[in-house]
N, C-alpha and C. Protein backbone atom coordinates (compact mmCIF):
# COMPACT_ATOMS: atom_id res chain seq x y z
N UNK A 1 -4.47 24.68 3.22
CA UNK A 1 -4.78 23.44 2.56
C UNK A 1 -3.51 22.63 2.40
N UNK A 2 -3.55 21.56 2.56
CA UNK A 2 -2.28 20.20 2.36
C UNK A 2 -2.35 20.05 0.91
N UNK A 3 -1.37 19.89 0.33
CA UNK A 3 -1.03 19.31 -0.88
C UNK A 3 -0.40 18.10 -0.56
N UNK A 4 -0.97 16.50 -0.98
CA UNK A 4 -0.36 15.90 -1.12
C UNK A 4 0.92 15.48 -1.88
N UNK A 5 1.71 14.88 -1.06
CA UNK A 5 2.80 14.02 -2.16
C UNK A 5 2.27 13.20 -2.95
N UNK A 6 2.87 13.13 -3.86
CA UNK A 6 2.61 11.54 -5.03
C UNK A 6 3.85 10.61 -5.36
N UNK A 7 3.99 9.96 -5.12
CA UNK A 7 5.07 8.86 -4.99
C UNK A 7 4.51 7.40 -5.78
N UNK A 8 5.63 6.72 -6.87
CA UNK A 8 4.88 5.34 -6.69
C UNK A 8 6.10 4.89 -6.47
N UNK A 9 6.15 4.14 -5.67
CA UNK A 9 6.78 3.10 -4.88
C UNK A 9 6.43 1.36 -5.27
N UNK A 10 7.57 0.70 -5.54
CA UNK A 10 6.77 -0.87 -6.00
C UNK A 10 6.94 -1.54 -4.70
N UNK A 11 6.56 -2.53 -4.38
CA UNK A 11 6.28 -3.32 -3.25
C UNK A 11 6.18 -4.73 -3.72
N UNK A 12 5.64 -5.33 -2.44
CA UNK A 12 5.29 -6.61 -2.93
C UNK A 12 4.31 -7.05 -1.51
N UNK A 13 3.41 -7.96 -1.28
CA UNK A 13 2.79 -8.49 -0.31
C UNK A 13 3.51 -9.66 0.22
N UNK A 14 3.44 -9.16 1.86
CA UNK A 14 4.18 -10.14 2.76
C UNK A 14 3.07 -10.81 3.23
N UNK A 15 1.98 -10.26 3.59
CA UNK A 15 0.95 -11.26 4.37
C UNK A 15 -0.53 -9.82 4.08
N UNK A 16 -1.59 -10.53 3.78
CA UNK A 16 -2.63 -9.71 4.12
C UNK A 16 -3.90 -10.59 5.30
N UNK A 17 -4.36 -9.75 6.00
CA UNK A 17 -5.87 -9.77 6.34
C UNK A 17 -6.73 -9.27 6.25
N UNK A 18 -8.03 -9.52 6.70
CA UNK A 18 -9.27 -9.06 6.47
C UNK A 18 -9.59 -7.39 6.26
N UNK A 19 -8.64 -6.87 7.29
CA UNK A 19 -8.34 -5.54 7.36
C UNK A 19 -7.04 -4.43 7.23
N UNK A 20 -6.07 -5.44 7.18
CA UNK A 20 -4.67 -5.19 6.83
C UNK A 20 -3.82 -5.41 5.46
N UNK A 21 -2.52 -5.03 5.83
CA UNK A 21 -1.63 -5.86 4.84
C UNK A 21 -0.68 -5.26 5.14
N UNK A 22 0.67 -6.52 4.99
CA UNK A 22 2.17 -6.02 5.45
C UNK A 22 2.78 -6.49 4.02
N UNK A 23 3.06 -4.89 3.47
CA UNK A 23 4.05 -5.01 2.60
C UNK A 23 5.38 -4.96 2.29
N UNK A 24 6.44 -5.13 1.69
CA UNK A 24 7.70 -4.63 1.43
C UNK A 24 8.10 -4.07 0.47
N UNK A 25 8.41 -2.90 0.63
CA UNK A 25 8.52 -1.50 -0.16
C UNK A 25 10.31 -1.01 -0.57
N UNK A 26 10.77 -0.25 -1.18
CA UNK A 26 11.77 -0.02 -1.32
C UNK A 26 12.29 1.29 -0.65
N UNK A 27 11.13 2.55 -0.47
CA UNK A 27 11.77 3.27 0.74
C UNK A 27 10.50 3.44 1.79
N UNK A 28 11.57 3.92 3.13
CA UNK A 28 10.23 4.21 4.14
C UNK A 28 8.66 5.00 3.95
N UNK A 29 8.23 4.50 4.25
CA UNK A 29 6.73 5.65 4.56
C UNK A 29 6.84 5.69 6.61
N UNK A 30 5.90 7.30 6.34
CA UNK A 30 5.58 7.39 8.00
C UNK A 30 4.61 6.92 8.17
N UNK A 31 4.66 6.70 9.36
CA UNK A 31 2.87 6.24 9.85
C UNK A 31 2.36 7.36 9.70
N UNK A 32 0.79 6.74 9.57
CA UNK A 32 -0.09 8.01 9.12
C UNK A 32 -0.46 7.99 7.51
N UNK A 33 0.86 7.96 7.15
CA UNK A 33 0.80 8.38 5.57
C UNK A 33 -0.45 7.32 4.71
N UNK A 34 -1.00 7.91 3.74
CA UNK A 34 -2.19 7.41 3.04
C UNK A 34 -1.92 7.07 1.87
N UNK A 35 -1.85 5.44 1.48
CA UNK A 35 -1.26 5.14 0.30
C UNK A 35 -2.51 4.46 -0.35
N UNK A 36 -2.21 4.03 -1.74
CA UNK A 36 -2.75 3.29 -2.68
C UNK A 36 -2.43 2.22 -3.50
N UNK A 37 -2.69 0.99 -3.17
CA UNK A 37 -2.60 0.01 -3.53
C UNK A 37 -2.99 -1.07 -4.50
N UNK A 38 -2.39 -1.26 -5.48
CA UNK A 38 -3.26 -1.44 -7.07
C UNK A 38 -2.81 -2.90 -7.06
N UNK A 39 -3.95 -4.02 -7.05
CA UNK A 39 -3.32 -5.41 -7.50
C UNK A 39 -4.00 -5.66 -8.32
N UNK A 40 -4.21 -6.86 -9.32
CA UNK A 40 -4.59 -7.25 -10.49
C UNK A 40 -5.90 -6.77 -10.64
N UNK A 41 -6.83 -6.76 -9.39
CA UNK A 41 -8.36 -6.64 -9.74
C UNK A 41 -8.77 -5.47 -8.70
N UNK A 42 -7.82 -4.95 -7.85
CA UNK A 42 -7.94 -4.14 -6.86
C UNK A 42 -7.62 -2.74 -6.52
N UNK A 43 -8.29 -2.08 -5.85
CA UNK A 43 -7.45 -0.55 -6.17
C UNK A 43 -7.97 -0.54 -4.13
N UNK A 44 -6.96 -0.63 -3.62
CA UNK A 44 -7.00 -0.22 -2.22
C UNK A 44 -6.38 1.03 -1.12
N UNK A 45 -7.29 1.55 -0.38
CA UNK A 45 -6.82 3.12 0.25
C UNK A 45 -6.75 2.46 1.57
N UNK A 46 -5.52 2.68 2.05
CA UNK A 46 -4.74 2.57 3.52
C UNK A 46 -3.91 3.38 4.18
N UNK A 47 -3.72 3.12 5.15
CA UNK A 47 -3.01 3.91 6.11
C UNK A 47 -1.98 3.17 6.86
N UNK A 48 -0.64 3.64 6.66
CA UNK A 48 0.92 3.17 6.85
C UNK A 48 0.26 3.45 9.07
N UNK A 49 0.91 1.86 9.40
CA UNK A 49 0.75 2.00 10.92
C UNK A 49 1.60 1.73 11.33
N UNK A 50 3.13 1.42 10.79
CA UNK A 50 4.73 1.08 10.97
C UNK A 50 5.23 0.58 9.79
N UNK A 51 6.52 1.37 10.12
CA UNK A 51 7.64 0.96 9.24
C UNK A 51 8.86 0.44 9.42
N UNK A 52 9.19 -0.59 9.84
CA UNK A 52 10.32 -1.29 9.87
C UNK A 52 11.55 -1.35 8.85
N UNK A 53 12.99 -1.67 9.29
CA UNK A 53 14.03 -2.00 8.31
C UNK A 53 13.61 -3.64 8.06
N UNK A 54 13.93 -3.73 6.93
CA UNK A 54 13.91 -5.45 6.42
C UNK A 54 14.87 -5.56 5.24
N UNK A 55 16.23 -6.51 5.79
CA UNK A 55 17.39 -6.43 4.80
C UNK A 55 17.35 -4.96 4.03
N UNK A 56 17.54 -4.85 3.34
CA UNK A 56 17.75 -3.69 1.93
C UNK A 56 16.58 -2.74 1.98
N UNK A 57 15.01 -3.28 2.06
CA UNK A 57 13.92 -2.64 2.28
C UNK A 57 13.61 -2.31 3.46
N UNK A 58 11.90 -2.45 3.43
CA UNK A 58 11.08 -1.78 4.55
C UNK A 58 9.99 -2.64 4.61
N UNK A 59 9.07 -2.99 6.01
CA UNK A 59 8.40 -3.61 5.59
C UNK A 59 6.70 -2.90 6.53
N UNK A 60 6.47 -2.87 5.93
CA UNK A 60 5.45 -1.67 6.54
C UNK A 60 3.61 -2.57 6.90
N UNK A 61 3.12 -1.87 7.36
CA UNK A 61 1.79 -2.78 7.98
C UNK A 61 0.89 -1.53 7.63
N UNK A 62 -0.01 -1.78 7.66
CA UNK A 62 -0.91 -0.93 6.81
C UNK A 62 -2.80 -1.24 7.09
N UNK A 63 -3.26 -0.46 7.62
CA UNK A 63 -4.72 -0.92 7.78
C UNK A 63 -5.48 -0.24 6.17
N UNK A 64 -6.26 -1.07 6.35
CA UNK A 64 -7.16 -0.90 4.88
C UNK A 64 -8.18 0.04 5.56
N UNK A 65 -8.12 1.10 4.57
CA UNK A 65 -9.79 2.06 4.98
C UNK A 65 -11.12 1.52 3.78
N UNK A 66 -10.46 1.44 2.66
CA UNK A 66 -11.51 1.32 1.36
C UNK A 66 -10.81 0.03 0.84
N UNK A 67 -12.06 -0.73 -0.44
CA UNK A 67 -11.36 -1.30 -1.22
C UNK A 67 -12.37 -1.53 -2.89
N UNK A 68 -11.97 -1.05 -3.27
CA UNK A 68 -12.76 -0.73 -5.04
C UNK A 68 -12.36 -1.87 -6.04
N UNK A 69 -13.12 -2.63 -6.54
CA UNK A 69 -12.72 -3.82 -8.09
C UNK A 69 -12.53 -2.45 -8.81
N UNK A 70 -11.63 -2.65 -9.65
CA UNK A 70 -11.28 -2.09 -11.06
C UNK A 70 -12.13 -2.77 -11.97
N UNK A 71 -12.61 -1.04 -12.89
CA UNK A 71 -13.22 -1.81 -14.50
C UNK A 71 -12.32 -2.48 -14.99
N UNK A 72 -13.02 -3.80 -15.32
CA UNK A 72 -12.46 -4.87 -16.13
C UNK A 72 -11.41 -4.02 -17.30
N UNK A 73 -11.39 -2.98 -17.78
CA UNK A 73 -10.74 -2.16 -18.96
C UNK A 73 -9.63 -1.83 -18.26
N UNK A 74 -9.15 -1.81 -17.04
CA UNK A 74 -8.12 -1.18 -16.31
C UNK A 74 -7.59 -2.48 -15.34
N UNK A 75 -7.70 -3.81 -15.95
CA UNK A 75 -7.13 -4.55 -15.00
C UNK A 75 -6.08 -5.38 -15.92
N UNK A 76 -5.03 -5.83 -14.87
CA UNK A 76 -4.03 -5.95 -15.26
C UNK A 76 -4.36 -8.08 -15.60
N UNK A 77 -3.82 -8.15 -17.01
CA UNK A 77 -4.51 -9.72 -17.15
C UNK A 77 -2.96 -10.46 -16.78
């Protein structure tokens, strides 16, 4: 059995689409790797598909598998 890692990492959004999103992160992820993505009203499950250097960071591309609204009790106002 795999035990995942748990990491939180802060980021920020460089560009999203319908099915993507390229973020910039502070350290690398591999491709492959399965992250989670929390924005004000959103809780999103993706998968790292490159990781680039960008100045100081990283800037990584990411396909979306899922995407869940957060209970209103767990969102950030």
């Amino acid at each position: 059995m795999l035990r995942p890692s748990v990491a939180q990492v802060e980021g920020q959004f460089l560009d999203t689409s319908e099915d993507g999103m390229k973020l910039l992160v502070s350290q690398p992820l591999e491709p492959g790797t399965v992250i989670q993505v929390r924005s004000q009203k959103r809780f999103v499950l993706a998968e790292v598909r490159y990781c680039l250097p960008h100045t100081d960071k990283f800037a990584i591309g990411v396909e979306i598998t899922a995407v869940f609204d957060l209970p209103p009790s767990e969102r950030q106002s």
